[in-house]
Protein backbone atom coordinates (compact mmCIF):
# COMPACT_ATOMS: atom_id res chain seq x y z
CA UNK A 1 43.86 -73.75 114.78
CA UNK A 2 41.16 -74.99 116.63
CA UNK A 3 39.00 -74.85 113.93
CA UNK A 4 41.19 -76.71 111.35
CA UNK A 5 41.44 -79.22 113.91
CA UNK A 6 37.74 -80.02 113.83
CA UNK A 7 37.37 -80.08 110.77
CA UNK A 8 40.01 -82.40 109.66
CA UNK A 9 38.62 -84.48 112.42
CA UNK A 10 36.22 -88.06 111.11
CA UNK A 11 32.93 -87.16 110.52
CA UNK A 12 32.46 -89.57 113.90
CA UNK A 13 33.83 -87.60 115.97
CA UNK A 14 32.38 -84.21 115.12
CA UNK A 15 28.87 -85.39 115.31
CA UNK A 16 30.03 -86.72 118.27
CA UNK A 17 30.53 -83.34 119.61
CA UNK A 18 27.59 -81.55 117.74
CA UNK A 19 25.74 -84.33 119.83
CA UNK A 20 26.86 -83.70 123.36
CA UNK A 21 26.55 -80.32 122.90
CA UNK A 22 22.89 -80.79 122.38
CA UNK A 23 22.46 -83.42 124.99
CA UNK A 24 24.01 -80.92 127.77
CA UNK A 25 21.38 -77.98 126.58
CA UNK A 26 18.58 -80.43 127.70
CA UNK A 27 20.90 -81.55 131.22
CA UNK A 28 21.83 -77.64 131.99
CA UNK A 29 18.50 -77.18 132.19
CA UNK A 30 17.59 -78.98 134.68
CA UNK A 31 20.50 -79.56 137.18
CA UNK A 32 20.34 -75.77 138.55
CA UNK A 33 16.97 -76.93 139.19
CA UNK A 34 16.56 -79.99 140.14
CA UNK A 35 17.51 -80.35 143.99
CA UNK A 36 14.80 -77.21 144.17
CA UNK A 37 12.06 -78.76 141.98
CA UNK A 38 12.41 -82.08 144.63
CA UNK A 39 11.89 -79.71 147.52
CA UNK A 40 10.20 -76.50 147.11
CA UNK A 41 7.54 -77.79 144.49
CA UNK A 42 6.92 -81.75 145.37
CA UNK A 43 7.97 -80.72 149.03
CA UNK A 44 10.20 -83.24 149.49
CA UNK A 45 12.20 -83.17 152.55
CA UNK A 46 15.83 -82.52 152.27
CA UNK A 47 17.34 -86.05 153.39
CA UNK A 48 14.46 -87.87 150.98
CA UNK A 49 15.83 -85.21 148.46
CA UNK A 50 19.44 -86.75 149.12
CA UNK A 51 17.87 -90.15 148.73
CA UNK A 52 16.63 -89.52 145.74
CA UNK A 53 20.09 -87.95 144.28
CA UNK A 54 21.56 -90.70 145.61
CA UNK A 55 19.46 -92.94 143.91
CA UNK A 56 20.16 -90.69 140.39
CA UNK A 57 23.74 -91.71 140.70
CA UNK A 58 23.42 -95.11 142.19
CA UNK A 59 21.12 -96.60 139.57
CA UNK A 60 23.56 -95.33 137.04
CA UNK A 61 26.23 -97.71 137.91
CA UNK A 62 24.44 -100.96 136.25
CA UNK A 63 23.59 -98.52 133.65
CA UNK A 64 27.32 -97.99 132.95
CA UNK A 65 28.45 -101.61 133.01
CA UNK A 66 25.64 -102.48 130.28
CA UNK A 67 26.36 -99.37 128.14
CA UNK A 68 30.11 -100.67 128.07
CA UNK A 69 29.33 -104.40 127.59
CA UNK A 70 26.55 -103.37 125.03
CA UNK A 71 28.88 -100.51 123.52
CA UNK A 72 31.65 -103.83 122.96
CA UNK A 73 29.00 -106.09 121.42
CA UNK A 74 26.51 -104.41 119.08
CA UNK A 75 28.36 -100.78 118.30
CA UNK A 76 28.77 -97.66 119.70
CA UNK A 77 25.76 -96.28 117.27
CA UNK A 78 23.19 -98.32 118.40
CA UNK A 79 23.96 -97.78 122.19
CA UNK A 80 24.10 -93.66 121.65
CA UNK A 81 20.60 -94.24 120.09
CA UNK A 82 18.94 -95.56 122.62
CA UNK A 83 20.31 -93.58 125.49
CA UNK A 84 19.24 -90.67 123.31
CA UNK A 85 15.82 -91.82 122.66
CA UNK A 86 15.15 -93.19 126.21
CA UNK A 87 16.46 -89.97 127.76
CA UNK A 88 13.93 -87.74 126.06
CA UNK A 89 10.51 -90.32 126.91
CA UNK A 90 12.44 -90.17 131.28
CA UNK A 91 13.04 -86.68 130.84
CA UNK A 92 9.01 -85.95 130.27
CA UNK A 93 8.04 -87.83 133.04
CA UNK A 94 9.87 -85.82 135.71
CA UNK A 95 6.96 -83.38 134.58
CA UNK A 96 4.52 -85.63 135.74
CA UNK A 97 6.16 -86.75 139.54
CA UNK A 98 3.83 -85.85 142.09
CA UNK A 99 5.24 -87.51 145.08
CA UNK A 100 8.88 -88.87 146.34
CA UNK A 101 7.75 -92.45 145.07
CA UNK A 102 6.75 -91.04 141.65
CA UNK A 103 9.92 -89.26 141.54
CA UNK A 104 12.21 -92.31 142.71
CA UNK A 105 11.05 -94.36 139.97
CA UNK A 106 11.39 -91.70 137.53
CA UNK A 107 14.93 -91.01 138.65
CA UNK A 108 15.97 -94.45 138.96
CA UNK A 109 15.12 -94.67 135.00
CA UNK A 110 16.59 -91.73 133.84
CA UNK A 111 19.40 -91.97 135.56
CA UNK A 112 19.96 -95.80 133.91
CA UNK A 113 19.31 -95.10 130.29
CA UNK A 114 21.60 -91.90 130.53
CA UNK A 115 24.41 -94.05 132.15
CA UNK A 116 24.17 -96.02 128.42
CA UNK A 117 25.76 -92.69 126.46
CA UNK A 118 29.36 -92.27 127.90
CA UNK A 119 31.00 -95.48 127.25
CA UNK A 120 29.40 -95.22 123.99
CA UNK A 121 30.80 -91.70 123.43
CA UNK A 122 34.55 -92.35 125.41
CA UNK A 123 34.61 -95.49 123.28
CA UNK A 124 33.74 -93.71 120.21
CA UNK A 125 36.64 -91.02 120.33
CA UNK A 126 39.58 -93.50 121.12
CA UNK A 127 38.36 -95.62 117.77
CA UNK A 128 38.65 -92.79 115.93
CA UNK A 129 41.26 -90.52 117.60
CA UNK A 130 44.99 -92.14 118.24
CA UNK A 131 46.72 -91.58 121.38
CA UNK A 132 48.21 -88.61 121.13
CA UNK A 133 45.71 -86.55 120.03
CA UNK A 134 43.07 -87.80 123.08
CA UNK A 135 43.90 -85.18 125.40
CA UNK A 136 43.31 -82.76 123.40
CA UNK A 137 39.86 -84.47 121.79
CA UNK A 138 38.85 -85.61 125.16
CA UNK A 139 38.92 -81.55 126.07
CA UNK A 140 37.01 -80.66 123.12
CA UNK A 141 34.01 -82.87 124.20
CA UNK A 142 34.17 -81.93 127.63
CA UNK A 143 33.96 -78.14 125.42
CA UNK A 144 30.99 -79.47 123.80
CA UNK A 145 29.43 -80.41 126.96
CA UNK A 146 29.95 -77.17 128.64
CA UNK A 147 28.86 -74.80 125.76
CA UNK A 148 25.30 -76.95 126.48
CA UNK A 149 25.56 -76.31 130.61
CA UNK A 150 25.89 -72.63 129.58
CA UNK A 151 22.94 -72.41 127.16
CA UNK A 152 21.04 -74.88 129.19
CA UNK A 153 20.90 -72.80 132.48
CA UNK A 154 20.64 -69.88 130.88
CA UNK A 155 17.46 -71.05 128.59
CA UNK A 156 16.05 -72.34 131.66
CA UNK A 157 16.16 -69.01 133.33
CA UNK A 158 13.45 -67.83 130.43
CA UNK A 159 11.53 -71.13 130.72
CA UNK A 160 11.21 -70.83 134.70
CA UNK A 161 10.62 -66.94 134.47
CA UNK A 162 8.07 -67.71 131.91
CA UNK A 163 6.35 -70.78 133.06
CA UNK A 164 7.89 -72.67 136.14
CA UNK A 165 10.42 -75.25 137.21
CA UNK A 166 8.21 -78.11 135.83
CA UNK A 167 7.82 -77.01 132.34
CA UNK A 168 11.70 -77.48 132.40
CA UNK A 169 11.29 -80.91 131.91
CA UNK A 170 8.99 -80.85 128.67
CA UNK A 171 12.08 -78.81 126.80
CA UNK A 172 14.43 -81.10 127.94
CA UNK A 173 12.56 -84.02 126.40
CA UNK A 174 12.04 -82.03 123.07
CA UNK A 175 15.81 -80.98 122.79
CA UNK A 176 17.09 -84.53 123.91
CA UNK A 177 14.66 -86.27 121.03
CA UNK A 178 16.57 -83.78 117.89
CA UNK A 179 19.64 -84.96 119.59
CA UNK A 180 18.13 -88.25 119.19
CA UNK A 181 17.29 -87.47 115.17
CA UNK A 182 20.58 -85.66 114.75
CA UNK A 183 22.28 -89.24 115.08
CA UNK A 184 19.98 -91.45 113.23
CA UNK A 185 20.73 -89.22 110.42
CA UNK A 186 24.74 -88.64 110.91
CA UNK A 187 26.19 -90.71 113.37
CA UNK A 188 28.27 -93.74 111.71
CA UNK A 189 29.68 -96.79 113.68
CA UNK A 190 33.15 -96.88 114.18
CA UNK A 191 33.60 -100.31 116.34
CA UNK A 192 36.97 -101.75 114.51
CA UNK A 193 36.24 -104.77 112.64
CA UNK A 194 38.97 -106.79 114.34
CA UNK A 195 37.27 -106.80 117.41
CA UNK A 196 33.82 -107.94 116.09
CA UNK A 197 34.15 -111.64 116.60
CA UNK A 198 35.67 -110.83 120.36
CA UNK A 199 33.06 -112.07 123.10
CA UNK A 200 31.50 -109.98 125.85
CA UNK A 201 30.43 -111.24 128.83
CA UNK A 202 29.95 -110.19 132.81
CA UNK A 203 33.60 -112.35 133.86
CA UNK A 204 35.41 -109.82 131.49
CA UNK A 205 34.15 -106.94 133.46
CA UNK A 206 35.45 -108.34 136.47
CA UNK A 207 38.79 -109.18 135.08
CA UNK A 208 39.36 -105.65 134.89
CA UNK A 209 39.53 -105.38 138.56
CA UNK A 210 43.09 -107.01 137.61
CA UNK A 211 44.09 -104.58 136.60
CA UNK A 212 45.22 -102.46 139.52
CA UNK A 213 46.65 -99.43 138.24
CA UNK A 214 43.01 -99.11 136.57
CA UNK A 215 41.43 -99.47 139.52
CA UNK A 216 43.39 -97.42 141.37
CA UNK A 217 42.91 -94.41 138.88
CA UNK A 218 38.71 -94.79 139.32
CA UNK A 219 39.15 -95.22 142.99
CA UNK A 220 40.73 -92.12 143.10
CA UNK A 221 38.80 -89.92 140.75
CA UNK A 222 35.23 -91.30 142.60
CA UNK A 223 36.96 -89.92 145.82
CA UNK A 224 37.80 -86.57 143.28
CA UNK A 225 33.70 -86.82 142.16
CA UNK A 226 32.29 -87.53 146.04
CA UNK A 227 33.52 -83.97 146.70
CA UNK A 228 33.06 -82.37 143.60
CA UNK A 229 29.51 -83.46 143.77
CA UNK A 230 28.77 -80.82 146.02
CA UNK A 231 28.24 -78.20 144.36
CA UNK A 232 25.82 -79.75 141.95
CA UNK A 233 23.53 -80.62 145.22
CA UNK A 234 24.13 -79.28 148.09
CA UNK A 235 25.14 -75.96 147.21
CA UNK A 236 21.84 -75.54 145.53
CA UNK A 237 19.92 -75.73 148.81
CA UNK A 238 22.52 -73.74 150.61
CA UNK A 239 22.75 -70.99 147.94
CA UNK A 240 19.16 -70.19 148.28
CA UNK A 241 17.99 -71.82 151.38
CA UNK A 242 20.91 -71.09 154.18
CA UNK A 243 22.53 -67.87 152.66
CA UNK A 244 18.61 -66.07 151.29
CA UNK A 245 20.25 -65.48 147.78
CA UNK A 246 17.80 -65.95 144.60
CA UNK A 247 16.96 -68.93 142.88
CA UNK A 248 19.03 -67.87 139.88
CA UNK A 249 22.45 -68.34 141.87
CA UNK A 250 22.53 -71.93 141.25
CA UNK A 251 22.05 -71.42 137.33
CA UNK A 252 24.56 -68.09 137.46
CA UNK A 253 27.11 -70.60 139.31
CA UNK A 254 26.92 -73.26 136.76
CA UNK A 255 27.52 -70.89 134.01
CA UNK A 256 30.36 -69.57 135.47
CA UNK A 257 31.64 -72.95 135.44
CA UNK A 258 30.50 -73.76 131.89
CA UNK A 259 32.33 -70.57 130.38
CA UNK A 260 35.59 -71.23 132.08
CA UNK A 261 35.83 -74.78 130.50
CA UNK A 262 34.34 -73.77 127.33
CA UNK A 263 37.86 -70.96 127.11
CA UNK A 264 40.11 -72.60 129.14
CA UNK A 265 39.73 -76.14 129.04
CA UNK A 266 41.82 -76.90 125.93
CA UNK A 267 44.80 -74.11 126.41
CA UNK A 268 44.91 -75.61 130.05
CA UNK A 269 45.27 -79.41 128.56
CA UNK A 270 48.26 -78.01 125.90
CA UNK A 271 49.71 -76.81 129.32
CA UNK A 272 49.44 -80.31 131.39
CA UNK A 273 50.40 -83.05 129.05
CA UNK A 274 54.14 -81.97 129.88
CA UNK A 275 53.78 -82.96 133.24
CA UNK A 276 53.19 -86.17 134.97
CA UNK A 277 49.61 -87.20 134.69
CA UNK A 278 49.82 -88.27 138.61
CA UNK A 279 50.93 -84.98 139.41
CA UNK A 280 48.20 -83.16 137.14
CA UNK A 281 45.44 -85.15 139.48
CA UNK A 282 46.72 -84.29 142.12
CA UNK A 283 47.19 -81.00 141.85
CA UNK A 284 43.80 -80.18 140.45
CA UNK A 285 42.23 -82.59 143.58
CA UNK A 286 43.94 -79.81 145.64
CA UNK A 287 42.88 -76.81 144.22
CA UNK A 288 39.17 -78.14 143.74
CA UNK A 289 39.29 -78.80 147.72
CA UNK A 290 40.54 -75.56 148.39
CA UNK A 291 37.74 -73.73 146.51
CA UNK A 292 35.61 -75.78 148.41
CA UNK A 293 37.13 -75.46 152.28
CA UNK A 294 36.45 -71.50 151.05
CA UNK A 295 32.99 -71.54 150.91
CA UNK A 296 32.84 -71.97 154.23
CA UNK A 297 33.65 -67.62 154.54
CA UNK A 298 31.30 -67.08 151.30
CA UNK A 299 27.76 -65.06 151.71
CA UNK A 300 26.63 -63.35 148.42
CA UNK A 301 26.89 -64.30 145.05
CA UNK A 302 30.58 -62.38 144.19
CA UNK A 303 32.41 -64.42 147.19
CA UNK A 304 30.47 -67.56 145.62
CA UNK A 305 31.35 -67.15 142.43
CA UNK A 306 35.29 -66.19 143.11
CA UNK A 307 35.12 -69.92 144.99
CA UNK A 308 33.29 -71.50 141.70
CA UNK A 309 36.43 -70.16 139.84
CA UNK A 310 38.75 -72.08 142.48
CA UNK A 311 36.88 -75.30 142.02
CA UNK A 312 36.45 -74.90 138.19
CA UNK A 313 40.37 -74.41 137.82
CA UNK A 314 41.22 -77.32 139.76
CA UNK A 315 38.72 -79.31 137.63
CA UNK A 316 40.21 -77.88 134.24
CA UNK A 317 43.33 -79.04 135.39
CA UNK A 318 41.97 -82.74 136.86
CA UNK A 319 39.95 -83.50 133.25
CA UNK A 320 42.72 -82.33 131.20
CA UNK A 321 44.23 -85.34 131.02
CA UNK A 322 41.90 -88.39 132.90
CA UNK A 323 39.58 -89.41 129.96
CA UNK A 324 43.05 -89.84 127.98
CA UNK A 325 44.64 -92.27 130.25
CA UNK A 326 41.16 -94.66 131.03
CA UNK A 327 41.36 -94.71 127.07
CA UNK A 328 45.09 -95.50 126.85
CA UNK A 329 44.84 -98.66 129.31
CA UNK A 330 42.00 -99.99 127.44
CA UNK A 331 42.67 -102.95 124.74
CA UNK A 332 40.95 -102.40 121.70
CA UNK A 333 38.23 -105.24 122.09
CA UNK A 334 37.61 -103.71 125.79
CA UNK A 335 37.36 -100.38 125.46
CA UNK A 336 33.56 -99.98 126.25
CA UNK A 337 34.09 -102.43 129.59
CA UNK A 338 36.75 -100.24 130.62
CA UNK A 339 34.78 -96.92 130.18
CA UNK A 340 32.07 -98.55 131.88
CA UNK A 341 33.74 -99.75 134.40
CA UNK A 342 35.00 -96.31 135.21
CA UNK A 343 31.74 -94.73 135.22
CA UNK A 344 30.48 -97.25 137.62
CA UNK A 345 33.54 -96.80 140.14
CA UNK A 346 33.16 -92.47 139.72
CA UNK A 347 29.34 -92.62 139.63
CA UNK A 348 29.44 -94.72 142.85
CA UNK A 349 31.57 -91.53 144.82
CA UNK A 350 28.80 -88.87 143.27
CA UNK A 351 25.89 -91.35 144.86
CA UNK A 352 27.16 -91.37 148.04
CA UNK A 353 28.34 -87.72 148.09
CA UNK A 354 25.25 -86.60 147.01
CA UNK A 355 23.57 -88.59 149.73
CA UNK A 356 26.12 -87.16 152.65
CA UNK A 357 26.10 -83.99 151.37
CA UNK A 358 22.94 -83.86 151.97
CA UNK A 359 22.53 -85.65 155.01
CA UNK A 360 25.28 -83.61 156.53
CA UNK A 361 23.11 -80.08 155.43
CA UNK A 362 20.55 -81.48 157.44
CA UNK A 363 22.29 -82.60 160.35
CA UNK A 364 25.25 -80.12 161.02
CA UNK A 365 24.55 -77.72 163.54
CA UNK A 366 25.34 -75.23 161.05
CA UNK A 367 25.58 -75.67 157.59
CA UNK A 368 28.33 -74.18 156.39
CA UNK A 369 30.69 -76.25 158.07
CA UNK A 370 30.24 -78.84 155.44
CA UNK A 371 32.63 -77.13 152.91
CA UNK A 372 35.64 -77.44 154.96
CA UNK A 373 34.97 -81.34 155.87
CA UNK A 374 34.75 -81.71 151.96
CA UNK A 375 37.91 -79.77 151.55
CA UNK A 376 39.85 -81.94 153.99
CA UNK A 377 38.84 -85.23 152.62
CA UNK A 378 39.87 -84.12 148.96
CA UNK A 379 43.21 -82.54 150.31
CA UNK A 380 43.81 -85.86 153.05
CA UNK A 381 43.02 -88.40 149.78
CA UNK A 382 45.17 -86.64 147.17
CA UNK A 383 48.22 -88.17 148.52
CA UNK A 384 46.90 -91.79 147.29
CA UNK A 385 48.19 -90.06 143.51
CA UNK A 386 51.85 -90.83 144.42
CA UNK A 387 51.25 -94.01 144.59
CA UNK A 388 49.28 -93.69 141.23
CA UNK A 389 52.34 -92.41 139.77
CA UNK A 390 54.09 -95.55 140.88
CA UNK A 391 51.87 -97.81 139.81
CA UNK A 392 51.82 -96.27 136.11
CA UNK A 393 55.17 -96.39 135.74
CA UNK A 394 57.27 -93.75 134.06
CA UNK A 395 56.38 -94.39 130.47
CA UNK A 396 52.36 -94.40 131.43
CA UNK A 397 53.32 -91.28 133.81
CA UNK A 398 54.52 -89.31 130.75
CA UNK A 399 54.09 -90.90 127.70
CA UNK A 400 56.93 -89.46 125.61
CA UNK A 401 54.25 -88.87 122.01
CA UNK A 402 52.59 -86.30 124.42
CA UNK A 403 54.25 -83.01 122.66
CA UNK A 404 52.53 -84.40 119.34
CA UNK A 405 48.79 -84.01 120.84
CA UNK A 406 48.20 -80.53 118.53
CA UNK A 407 46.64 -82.71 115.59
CA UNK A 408 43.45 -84.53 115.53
CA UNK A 409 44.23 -87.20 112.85
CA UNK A 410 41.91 -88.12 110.62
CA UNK A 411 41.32 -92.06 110.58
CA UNK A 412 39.49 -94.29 107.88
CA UNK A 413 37.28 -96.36 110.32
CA UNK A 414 33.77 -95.02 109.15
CA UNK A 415 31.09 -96.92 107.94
């Protein structure tokens, strides 16, 4: 069924997909690593390491306003190729940092030319996908993404084995450059025509803030993403660092995570579009902060792993069904602002998480109590998703088509 689906799907979207998939092989390899590389091979200290995350996540905000503007003015294509291509020339230089500076610039340009691709992308899939079928295509990219965090880590365990942590970096770049061919060669633009002659400027970006229901929804999931975060940064260090285990862990963690949304992530999303999408945050907000208040009683790599499965479960259940309602408020002529927009608001709650998770890891008088002050603020801020529900209303709660999500309908908007 799957399968059919797919395949009946426009050509758009399944390069789309083929796309991301690639993409993520070239990311999974280095975020296991990455937190690491900073401080056990450029010796980087761990609240300059947190700086530096930070600054990953933090420069990605202007990156994600532009991508969307960009995305609204000259095509989704042309803004997917240049992340693409810009990604693979960033990703090489990481193998040539020496020094925090060296690495802070490198970041801060990465980060921004990779912020480019997901309005692009988002954008991309509501052209060519109606409504109800979102949730369900929205799942199968977030598939996509994960089948590349399983390869990538797992790849990267040869490359480090074989080489080291550095060399990482010069397979990232080569992966991220056929990604970068792939689309030259199949990606088509999909922008609808009506909206070509629509102007895009910096005032429309800020009339979105209008729209408070929107606002409230990325308020809440950067609160969801400043917790979440954790565990691709701080749990790295704390893995191998605070509880001795090897520096595999991070990489066996991540593909724990990968394979559960690779099987799950799509029978999970048939299962939650019945209920109301407010009540679908929340709940997976509470589940993800209960995985992570238990890591506070974890110490080897089986109680870690049963708390990865917490957290991943609560995040299956969480991205089920958020990419599908950012799309649904947008207007047509807006959708890239309102992707970007989105990005900016969650990327700005992984920036700062990242930089007091790690500030906390270095202050706390022992580190493990940082897992249950992440697990009460994502349990304390959940609460902020009845008034969500509220705000939506009952027919943007649960949108009565939501039943008819099983088909991917083909739609004649290729070029």
């Amino acid at each position: 069924m799957a399968l059919e689906s797919f395949r009946a799907a426009p050509r758009a979207f399944r390069v789309l997909m083929a796309s991301a998939l690639i993409e993520n092989v070239a990311f999974g390899l280095i975020v296991p690593y990455l937190a690491i590389y900073m401080v056990a091979d450029l010796h980087i200290s761990t609240p300059l390491a947190g700086i530096a995350l930070a600054g990953y996540t933090l420069s990605g905000i202007p990156g994600t306003i532009i991508g969307g503007m960009l995305t609204d003015k000259i095509g989704r294509r042309y803004v997917l190729l240049a992340s693409l291509g810009l990604m693979s020339l960033t990703m090489l230089l990481y193998f040539f940092a020496v020094d925090f500076v060296t690495l802070f610039m490198v970041v801060l340009a990465d980060s921004f030319v990779g912020s480019l691709y997901m309005p692009a992308a988002n954008a991309m899939i509501a052209d060519v996908i109606p409504s109800p079928g979102r949730p369900k295509a929205y799942g199968t990219l977030r598939i996509a993404w994960n089948i590349g965090m399983f390869l990538g880590p797992a790849l990267g365990v040869f490359i480090v084995a074989a080489f080291s942590v550095r060399e990482l970096f010069v397979f990232g770049s080569v992966i991220l450059a056929g990604a970068f061919a792939m689309n030259i060669i199949f990606i088509p633009e999909t922008k609808p025509k009506a909206t070509e002659e629509q102007e895009v400027t910096f005032m429309k970006v800020f009339q979105v803030s209008r729209n408070r229901a929107f606002v409230m929804l990325c308020s809440m999931s950067a609160v969801m993403w400043f917790s979440f975060s954790q565990w691709m940064s701080v749990l790295q260090i704390y893995s191998t660092s605070n509880l001795g285990l090897s520096s595999s862990t991070p990489g066996l963690l991540f593909a724990i995570n990968a394979v559960m949304v690779v099987t799950l992530q799509l029978w999970v999303t048939s299962k939650m579009v019945w209920f109301r999408r407010s009540l679908i945050l929340m709940t997976g907000q509470l589940i993800g902060a209960g995985g992570f208040s238990l890591i506070f009683f974890a110490n080897d790599i089986p109680s870690l792993a049963a708390c990865i499965v917490i957290i991943t479960i609560g995040e299956l259940i969480y991205m089920s069904i958020l990419s599908a309602i950012i799309a649904d408020m947008a207007p047509d002529a807006e959708r890239g602002i309102y992707m970007g927009f989105s990005g900016f608001i969650q990327s700005l709650g992984i920036g700062v998480g990242f930089f007091v998770g790690m500030w906390l890891l270095d202050v706390l008088p022992e580190a493990r109590y940082i897992w249950p002050i992440f697990g009460v603020i994502g349990t304390v801020t959940s609460v902020g998703y009845v008034l969500l529900g509220r705000m939506l209303g009952p027919e943007r709660d649960l949108p009565k088509n939501q039943p008819e999500i099983i088909q991917l309908k083909s739609l004649p908007l290729e070029k």
